[in-house]
C-alpha atoms as a PDB file:
ATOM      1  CA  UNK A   1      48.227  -7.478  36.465  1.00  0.00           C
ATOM      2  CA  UNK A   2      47.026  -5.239  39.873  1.00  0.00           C
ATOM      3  CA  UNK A   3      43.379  -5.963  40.372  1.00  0.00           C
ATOM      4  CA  UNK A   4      42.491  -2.180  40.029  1.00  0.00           C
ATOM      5  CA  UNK A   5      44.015  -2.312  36.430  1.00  0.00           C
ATOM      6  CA  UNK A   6      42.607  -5.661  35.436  1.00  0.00           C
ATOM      7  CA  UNK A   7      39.023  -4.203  36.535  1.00  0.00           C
ATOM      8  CA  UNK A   8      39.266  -1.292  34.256  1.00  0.00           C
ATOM      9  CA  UNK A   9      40.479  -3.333  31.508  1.00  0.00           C
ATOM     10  CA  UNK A  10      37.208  -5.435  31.679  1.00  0.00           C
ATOM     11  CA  UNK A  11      35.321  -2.722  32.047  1.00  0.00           C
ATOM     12  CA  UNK A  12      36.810  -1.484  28.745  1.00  0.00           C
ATOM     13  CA  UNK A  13      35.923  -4.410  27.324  1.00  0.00           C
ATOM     14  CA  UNK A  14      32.305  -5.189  28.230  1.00  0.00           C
ATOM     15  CA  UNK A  15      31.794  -1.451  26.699  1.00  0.00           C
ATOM     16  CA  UNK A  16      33.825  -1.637  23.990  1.00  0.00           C
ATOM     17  CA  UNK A  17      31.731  -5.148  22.820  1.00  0.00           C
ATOM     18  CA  UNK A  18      28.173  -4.007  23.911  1.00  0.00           C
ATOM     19  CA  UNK A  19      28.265  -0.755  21.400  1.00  0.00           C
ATOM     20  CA  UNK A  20      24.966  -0.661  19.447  1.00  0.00           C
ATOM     21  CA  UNK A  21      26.974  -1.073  16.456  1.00  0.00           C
ATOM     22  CA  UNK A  22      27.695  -4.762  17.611  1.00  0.00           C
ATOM     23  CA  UNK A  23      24.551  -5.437  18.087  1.00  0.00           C
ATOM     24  CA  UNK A  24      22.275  -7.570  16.302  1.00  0.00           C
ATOM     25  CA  UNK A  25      17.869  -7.393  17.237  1.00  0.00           C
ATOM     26  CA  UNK A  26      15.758 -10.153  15.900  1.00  0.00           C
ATOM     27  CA  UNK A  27      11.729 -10.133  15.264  1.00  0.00           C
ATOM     28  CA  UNK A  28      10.247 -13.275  15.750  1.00  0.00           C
ATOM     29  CA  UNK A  29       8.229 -15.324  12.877  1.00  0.00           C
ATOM     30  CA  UNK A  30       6.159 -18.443  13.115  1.00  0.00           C
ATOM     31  CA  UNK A  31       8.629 -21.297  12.937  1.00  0.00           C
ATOM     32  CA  UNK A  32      11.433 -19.223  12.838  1.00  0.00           C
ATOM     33  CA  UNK A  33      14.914 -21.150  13.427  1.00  0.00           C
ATOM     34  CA  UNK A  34      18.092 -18.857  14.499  1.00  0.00           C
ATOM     35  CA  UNK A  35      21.302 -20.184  15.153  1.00  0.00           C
ATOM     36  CA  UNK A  36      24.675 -18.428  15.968  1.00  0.00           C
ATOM     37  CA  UNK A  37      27.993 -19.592  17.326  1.00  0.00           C
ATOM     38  CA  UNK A  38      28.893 -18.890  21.383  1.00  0.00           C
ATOM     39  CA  UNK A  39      32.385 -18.622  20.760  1.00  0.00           C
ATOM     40  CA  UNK A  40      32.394 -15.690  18.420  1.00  0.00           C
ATOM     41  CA  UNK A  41      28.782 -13.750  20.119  1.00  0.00           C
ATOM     42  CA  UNK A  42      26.800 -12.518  23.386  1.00  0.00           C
ATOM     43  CA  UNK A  43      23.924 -13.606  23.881  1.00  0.00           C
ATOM     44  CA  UNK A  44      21.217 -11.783  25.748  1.00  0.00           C
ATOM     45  CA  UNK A  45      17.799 -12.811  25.265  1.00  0.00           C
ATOM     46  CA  UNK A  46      15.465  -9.621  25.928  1.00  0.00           C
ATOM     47  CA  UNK A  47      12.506 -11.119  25.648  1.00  0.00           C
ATOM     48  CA  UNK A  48       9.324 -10.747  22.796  1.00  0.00           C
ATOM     49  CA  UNK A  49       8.077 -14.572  23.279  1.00  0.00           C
ATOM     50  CA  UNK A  50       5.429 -14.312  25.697  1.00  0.00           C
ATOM     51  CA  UNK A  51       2.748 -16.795  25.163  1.00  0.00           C
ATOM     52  CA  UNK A  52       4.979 -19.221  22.621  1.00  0.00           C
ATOM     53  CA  UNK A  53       7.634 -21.641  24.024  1.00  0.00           C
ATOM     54  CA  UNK A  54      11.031 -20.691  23.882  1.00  0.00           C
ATOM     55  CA  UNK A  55      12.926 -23.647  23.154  1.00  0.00           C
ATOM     56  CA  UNK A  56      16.629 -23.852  23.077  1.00  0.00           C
ATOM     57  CA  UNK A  57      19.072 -27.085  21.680  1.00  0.00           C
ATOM     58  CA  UNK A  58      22.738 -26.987  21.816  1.00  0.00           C
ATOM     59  CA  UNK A  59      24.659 -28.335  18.900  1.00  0.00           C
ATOM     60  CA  UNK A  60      28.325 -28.914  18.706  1.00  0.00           C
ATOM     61  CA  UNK A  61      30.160 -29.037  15.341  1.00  0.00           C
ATOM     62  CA  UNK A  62      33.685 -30.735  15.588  1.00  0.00           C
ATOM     63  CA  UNK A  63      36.457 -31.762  13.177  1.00  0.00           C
ATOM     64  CA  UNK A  64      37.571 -35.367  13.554  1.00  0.00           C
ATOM     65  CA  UNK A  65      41.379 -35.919  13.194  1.00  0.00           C
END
């Protein structure tokens, strides 16, 4: 693919999967857990924690053959 077409294509993309309908705004609570899964989302953290710690862990889930 030309680099002129491949940069239009992404740019398609990153519009196509940023539409509001995609989009999903959370309101903290006190001891609040949220998870999701990096495969399937983007993740943009806009902020809304000032003065609490924003604390992040990664966990993997695999399938053992």
């Amino acid at each position: 693919m030309e680099q002129g077409a491949a940069t239009a294509l992404l740019g398609d993309l990153y519009r196509w999967q940023t539409q509001h309908q995609f989009q999903y705004r959370h309101k903290w609570s006190p001891d609040m857990l949220v998870m999701w899964d990096n495969r399937s989302v983007l993740h943009m953290a806009t902020g809304g924690y000032v003065g609490h710690d924003r604390v992040l862990h990664r966990t993997t889930i695999g399938v053992r053959s």
